[in-house]
Protein backbone atom coordinates (compact mmCIF):
# COMPACT_ATOMS: atom_id res chain seq x y z
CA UNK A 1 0.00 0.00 0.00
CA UNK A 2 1.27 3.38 -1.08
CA UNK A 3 -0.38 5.46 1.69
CA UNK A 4 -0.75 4.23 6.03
CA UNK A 5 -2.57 7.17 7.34
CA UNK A 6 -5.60 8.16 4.94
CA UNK A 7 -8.99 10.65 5.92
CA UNK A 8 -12.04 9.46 4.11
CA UNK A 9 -14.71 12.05 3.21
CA UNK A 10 -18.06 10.86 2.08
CA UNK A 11 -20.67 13.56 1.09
CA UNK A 12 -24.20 13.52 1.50
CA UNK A 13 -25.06 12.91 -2.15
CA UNK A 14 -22.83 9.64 -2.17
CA UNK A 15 -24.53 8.40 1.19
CA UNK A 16 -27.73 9.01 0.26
CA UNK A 17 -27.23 8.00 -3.09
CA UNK A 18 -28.86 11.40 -4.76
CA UNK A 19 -32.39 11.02 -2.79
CA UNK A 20 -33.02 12.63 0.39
CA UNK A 21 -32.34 9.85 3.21
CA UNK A 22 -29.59 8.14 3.58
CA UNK A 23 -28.92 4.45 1.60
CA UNK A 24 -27.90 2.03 4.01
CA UNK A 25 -27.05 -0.06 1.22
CA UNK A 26 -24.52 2.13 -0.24
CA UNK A 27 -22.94 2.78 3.80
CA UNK A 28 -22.70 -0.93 4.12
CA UNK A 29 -20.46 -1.44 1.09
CA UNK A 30 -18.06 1.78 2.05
CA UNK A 31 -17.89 0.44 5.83
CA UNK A 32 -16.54 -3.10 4.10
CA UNK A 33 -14.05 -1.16 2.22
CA UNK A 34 -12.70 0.51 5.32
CA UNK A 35 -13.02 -2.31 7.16
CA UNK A 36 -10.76 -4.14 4.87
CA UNK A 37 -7.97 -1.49 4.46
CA UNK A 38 -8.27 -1.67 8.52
CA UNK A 39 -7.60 -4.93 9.15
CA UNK A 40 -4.65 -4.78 6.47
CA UNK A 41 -2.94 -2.12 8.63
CA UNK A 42 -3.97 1.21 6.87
CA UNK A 43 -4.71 4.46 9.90
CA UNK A 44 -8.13 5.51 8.46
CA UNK A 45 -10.61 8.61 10.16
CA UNK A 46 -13.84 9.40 8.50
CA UNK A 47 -15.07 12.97 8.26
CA UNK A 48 -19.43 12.07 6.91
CA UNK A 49 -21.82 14.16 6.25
CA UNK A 50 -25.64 12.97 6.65
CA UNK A 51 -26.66 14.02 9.65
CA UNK A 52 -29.24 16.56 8.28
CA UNK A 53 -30.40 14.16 5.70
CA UNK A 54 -30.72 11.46 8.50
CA UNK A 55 -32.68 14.16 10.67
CA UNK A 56 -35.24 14.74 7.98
CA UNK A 57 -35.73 11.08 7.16
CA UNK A 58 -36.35 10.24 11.23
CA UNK A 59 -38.61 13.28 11.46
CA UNK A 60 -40.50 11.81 8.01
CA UNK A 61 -40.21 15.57 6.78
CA UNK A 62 -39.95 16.35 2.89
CA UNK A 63 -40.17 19.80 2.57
CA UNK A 64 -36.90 21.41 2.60
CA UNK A 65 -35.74 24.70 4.52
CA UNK A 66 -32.81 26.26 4.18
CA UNK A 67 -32.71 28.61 7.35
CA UNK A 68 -29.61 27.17 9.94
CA UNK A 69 -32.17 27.10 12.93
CA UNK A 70 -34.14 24.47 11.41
CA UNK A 71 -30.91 22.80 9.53
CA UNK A 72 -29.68 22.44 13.56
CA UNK A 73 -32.60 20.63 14.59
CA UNK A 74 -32.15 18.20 11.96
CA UNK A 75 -28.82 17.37 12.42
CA UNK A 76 -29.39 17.35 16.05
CA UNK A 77 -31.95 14.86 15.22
CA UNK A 78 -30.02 13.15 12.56
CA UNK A 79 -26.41 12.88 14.33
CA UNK A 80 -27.35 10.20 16.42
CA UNK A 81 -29.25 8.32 13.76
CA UNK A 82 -26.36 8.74 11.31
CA UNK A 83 -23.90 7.05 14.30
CA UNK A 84 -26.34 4.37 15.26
CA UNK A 85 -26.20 3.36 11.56
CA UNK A 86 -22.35 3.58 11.51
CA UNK A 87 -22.05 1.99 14.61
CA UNK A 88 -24.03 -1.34 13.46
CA UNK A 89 -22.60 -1.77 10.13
CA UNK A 90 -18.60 -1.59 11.61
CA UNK A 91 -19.23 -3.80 14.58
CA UNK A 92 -20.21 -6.87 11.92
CA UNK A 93 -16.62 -6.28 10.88
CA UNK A 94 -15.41 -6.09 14.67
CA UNK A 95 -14.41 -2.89 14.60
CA UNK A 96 -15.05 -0.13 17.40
CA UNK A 97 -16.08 3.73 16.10
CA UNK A 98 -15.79 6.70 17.82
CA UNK A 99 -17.45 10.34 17.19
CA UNK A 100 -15.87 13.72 17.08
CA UNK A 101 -18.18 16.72 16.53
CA UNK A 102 -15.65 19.57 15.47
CA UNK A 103 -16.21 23.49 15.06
CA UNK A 104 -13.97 25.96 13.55
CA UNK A 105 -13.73 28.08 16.60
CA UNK A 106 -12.13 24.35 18.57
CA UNK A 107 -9.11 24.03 15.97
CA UNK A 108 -8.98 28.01 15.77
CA UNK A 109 -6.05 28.38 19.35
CA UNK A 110 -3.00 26.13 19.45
CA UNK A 111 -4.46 24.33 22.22
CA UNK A 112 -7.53 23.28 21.15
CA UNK A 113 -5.87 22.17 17.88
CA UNK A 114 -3.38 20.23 20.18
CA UNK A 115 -6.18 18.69 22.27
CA UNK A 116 -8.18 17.56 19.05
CA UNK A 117 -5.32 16.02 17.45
CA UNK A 118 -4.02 14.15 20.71
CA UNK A 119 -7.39 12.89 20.87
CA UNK A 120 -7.45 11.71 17.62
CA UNK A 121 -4.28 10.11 17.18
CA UNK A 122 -4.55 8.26 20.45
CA UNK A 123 -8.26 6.18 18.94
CA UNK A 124 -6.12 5.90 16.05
CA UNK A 125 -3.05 4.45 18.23
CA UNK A 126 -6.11 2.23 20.10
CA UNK A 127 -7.61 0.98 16.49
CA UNK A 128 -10.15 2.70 16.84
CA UNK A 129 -12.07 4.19 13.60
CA UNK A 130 -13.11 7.80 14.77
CA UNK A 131 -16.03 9.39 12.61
CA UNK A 132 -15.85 13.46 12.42
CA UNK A 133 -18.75 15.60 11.50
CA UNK A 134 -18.91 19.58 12.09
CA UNK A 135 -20.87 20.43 15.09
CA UNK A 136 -23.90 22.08 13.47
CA UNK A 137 -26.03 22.14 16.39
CA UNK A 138 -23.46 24.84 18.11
CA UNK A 139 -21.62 25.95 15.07
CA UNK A 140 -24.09 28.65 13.08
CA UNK A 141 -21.77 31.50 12.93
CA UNK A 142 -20.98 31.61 8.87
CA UNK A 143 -20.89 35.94 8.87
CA UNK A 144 -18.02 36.02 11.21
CA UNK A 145 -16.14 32.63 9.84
CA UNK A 146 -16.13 30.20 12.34
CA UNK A 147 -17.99 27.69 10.98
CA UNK A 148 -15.96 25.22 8.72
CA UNK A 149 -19.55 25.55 6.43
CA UNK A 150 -18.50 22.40 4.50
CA UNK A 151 -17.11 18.91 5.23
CA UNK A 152 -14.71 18.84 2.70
CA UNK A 153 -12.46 21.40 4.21
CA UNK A 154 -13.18 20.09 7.52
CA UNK A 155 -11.74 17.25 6.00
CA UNK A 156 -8.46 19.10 5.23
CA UNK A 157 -8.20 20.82 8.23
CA UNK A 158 -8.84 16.95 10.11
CA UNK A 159 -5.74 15.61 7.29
CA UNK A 160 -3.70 18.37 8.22
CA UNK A 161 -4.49 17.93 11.53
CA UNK A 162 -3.22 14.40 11.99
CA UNK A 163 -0.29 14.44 9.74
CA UNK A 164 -1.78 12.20 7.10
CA UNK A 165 -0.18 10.72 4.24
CA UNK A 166 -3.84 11.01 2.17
CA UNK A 167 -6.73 12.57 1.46
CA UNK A 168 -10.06 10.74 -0.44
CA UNK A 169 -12.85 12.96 -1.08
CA UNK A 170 -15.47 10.63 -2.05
CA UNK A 171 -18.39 11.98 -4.01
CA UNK A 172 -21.06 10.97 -6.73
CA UNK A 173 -19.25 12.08 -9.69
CA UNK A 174 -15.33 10.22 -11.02
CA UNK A 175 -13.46 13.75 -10.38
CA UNK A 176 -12.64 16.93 -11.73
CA UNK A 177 -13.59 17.30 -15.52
CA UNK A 178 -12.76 20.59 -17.79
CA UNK A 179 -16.65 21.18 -17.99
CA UNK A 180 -20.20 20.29 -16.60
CA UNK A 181 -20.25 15.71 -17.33
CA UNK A 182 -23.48 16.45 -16.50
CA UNK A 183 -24.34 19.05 -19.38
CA UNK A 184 -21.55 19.01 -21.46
CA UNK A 185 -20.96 15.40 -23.55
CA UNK A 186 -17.21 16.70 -24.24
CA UNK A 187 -16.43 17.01 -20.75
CA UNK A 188 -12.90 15.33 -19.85
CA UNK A 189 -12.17 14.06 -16.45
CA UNK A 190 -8.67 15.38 -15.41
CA UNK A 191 -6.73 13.10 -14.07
CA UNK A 192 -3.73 14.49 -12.21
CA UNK A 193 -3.40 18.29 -11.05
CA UNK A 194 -0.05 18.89 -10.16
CA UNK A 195 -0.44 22.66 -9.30
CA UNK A 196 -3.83 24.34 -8.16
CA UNK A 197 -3.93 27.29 -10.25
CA UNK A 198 -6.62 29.87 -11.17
CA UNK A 199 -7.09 28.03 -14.43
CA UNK A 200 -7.91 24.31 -11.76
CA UNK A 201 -10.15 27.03 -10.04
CA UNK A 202 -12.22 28.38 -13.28
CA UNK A 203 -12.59 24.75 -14.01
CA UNK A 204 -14.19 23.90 -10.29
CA UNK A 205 -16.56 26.79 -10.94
CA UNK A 206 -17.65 25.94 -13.89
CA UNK A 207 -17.71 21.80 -13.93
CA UNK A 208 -19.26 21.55 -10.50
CA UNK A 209 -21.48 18.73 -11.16
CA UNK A 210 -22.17 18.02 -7.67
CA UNK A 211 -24.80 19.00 -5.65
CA UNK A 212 -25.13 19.93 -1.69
CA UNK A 213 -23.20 22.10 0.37
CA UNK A 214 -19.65 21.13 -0.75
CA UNK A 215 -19.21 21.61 -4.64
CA UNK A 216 -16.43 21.24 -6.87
CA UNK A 217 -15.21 24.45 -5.64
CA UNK A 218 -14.91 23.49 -2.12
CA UNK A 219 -13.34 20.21 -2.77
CA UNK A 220 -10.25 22.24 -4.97
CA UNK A 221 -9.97 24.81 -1.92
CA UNK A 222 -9.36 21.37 0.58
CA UNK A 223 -7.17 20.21 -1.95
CA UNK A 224 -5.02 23.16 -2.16
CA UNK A 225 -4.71 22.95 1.76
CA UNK A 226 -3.95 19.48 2.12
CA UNK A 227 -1.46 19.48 -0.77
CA UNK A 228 0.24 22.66 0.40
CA UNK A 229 0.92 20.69 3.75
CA UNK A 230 2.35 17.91 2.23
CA UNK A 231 -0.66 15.21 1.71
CA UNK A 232 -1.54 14.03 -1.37
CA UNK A 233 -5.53 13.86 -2.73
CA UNK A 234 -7.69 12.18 -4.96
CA UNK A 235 -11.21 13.03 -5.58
CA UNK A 236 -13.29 9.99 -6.72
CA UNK A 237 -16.69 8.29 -7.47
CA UNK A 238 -17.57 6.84 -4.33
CA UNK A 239 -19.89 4.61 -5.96
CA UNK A 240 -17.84 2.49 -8.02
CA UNK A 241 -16.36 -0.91 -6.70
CA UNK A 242 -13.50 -1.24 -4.52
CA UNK A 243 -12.89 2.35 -5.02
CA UNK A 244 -10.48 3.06 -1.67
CA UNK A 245 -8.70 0.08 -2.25
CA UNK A 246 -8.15 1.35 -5.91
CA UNK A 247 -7.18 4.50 -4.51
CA UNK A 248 -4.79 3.63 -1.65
CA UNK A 249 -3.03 1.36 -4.18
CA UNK A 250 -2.04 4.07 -6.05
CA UNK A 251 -4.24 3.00 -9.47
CA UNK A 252 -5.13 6.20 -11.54
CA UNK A 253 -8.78 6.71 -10.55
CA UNK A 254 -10.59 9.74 -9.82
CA UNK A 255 -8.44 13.17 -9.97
CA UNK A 256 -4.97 13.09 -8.26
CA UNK A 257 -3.96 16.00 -6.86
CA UNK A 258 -0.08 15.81 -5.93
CA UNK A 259 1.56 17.18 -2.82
CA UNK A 260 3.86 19.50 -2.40
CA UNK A 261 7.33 18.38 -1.31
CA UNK A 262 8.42 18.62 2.47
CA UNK A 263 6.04 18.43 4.71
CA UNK A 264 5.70 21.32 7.24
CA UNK A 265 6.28 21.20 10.97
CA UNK A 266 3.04 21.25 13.12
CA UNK A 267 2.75 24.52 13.91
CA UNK A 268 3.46 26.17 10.30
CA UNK A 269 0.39 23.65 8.98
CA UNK A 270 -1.68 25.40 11.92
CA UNK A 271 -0.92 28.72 10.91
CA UNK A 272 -1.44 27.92 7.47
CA UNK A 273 -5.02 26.15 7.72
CA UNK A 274 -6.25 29.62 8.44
CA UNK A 275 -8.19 28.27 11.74
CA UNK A 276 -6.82 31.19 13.64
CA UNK A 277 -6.31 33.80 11.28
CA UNK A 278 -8.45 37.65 12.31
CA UNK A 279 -7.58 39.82 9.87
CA UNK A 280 -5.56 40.49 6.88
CA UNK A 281 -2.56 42.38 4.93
CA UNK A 282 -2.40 43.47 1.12
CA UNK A 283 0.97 44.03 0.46
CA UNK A 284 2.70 45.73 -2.75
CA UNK A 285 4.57 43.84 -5.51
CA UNK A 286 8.13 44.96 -4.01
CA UNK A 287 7.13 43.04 -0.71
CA UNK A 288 5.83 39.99 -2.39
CA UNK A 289 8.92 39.25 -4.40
CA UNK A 290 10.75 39.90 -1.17
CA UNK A 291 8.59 37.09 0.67
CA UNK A 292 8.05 34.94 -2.10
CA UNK A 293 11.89 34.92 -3.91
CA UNK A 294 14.04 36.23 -1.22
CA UNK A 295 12.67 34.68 1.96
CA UNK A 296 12.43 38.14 3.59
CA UNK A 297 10.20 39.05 6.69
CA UNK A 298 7.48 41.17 5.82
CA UNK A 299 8.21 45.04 6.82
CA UNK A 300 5.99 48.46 7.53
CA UNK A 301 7.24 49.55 3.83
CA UNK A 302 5.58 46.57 2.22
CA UNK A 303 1.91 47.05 3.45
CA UNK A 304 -0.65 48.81 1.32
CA UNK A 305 -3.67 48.30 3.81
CA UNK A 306 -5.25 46.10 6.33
CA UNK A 307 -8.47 44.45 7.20
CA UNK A 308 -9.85 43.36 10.16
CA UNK A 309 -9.32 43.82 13.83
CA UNK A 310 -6.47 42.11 15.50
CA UNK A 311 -3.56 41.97 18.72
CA UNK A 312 -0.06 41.64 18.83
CA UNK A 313 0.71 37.96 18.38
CA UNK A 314 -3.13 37.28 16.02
CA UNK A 315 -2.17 35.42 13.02
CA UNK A 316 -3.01 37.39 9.58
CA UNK A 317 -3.19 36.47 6.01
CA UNK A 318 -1.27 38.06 3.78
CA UNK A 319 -2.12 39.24 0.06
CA UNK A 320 -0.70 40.55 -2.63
CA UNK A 321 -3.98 41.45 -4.27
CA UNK A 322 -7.36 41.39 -3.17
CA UNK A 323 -8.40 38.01 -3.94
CA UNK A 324 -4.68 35.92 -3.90
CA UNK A 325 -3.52 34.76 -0.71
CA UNK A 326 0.50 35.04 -0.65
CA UNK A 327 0.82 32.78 2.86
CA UNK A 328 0.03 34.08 6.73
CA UNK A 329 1.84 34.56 9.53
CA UNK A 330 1.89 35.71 12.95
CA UNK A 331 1.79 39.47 13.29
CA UNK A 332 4.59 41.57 15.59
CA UNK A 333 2.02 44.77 15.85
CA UNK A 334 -1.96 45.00 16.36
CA UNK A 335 -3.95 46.17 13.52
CA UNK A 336 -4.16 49.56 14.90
CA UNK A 337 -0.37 50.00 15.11
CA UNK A 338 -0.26 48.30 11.31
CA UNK A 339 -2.47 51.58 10.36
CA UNK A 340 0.00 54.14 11.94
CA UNK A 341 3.09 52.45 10.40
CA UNK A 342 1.71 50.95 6.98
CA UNK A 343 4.05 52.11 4.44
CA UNK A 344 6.63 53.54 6.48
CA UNK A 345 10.25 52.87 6.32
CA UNK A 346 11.89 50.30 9.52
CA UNK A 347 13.76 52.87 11.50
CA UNK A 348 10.61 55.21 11.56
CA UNK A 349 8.58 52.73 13.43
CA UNK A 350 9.63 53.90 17.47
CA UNK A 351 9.15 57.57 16.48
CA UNK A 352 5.78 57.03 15.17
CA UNK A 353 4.43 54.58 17.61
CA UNK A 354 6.91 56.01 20.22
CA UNK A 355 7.97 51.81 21.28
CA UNK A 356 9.00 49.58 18.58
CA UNK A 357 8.29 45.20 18.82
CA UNK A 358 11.38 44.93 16.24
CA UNK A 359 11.53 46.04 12.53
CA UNK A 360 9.76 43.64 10.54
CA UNK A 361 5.48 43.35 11.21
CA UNK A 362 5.48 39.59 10.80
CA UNK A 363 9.21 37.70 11.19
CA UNK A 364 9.88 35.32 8.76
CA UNK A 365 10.24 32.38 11.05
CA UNK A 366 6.84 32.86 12.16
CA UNK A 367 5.37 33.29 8.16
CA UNK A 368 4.15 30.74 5.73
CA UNK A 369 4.29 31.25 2.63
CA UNK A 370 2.06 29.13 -0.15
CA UNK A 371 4.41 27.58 -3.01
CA UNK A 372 3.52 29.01 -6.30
């Protein structure tokens, strides 16, 4: 096997097999698959969706709403059916499950990231298969971003978080194609992607072809976190035969998605997943070829403006324009100080602020940059 330590992500349209309850049928054949790689040796964890559709298929509802209030009740309804469910088809194979209900705002300080992936390497350590969903009961606050609002980067952020080797995002369609399979009878499926670029991103916007919360789109913005962090990641028709086995041996299948080399140390992939970040720096082009090219910390001179409202010692993305992300890091100054000393040259910074925290706004050894 080419991979030990894989996270599994099946949508809701692959468990429920593109009606609105969940297919047993189709669970039972994915729990076999896991089961097997399992028992061979392989490290697997689960991020699911379902729990909504589970909640509306207990309550015998059909009408759909789309406000979160209701969308809570449901999946606090539907949470325990979806375990119950996962619970009986892994203990024919012997196997012992666990649950983890995750929000952004958990992962988001050093510590709670730390706790969650103790946690989770320890059931792993115990052979234990641990099943992750977000916590939607608790989790509702989308405006000010701490909700992961999708599984699929939940199940980047849970990859990243437990240093694994793969990623499988498992949906009702074979992968990323250059148009809509669904519309388009010229469509191609792609079937490697060795650098997530804006043309990888067009093509996610416009050959979605899956339905739900987490579309093509979201699936290429997990990918680009996972593979930035060192973890490889295929995205594949859950519904075809033997399809993680396929996968984990390496067969071409699905869309690959390669990693980028050397993996990062713990606590660069934390400031990179963005958990933590509360605000954010534009920066001109002088400063970006000086953090990109010439591994340079990022000074007062460089910064065009700011958003958000942050402390000394917040971590902050950093962009070069408004909608490219050049890496994060963790900022020397508060967001007010940034405005009084944005622009300005290094040895000007104590007589404007009248104190200086060093030179640079954000030190290199505390940035991460993204690999072009």
């Amino acid at each position: 096997m080419l991979y030990k330590r894989i996270v599994v992500k099946f949508g809701t349209n692959l468990l429920t097999g593109g009606t609105d309850h969940l297919n047993q049928e189709i669970m039972t054949g994915l729990a076999k698959q896991i089961a097997r790689l399992h028992n061979e040796g392989q490290e697997i964890v689960i991020v699911s969706s379902g729990a909504v559709a589970a909640g509306r298929q207990k309550l015998g509802l059909r009408k759909k709403r789309k406000d979160i209030p209701f969308k809570q009740v449901l999946a606090s309804v539907g949470q325990n059916q979806l375990m119950q469910i996962y619970d009986r088809i892994f203990s024919k194979h012997k196997i012992t499950i666990a649950q983890a209900l995750l929000t952004k705002s958990d992962l988001s300080n050093r510590a709670g990231y730390l706790n969650a992936r103790n946690t989770l390497l320890a059931l792993i350590e115990l052979g234990v298969i641990c099943i992750i969903n977000e916590n939607d009961v608790v989790a509702t606050e989308e405006i000010r971003g701490i909700r992961f609002g999708d599984n699929d980067n939940l199940s980047a952020m849970v990859a990243n978080l437990i240093d694994a080797d793969l990623l499988v995002l498992l949906t009702d369609i074979d992968g990323l194609y250059t148009a809509d399979p669904h519309h388009d009878p010229n469509a191609k499926l792609i079937s490697q992607v060795k650098k997530i670029d804006n043309r990888i991103k067009r093509l996610a916007n416009g050959a979605a072809g899956v339905r739900g919360v987490g579309g093509m789109t979201t699936k290429i913005e997990a990918a680009k976190l996972a593979t930035t962090c060192g973890i490889n990641v295929v995205i594949a028709n859950g519904l075809k035969p033997d399809i993680l086995r396929q996968v984990v041996l390496g067969n071409k299948i699905g869309t690959f998605f390669t990693a980028l080399p050397n993996k990062m140390e713990s606590k660069k992939r934390w400031i990179l997943s963005g958990l933590a970040s509360k605000g954010r720096l534009l920066i001109d082009d002088g400063a970006a070829l000086a953090l990109r090219k010439q591994n340079k910390s990022l000074l007062p001179a460089g910064i065009t403006s700011l958003e958000g409202k942050f402390q000394r010692g917040d971590i902050v993305d950093i962009f070069y324009t408004t909608n490219n992300r050049l890496g994060c890091g963790i900022s020397n100054y508060s967001s007010d100080e940034i405005l009084a000393i944005k622009g300005a040259d290094s040895r000007s910074v104590a007589s404007i602020l009248g104190y200086e925290y060093g030179s640079e706004v954000i030190h290199r050894n505390n940035m991460v940059i993204e690999i072009e």
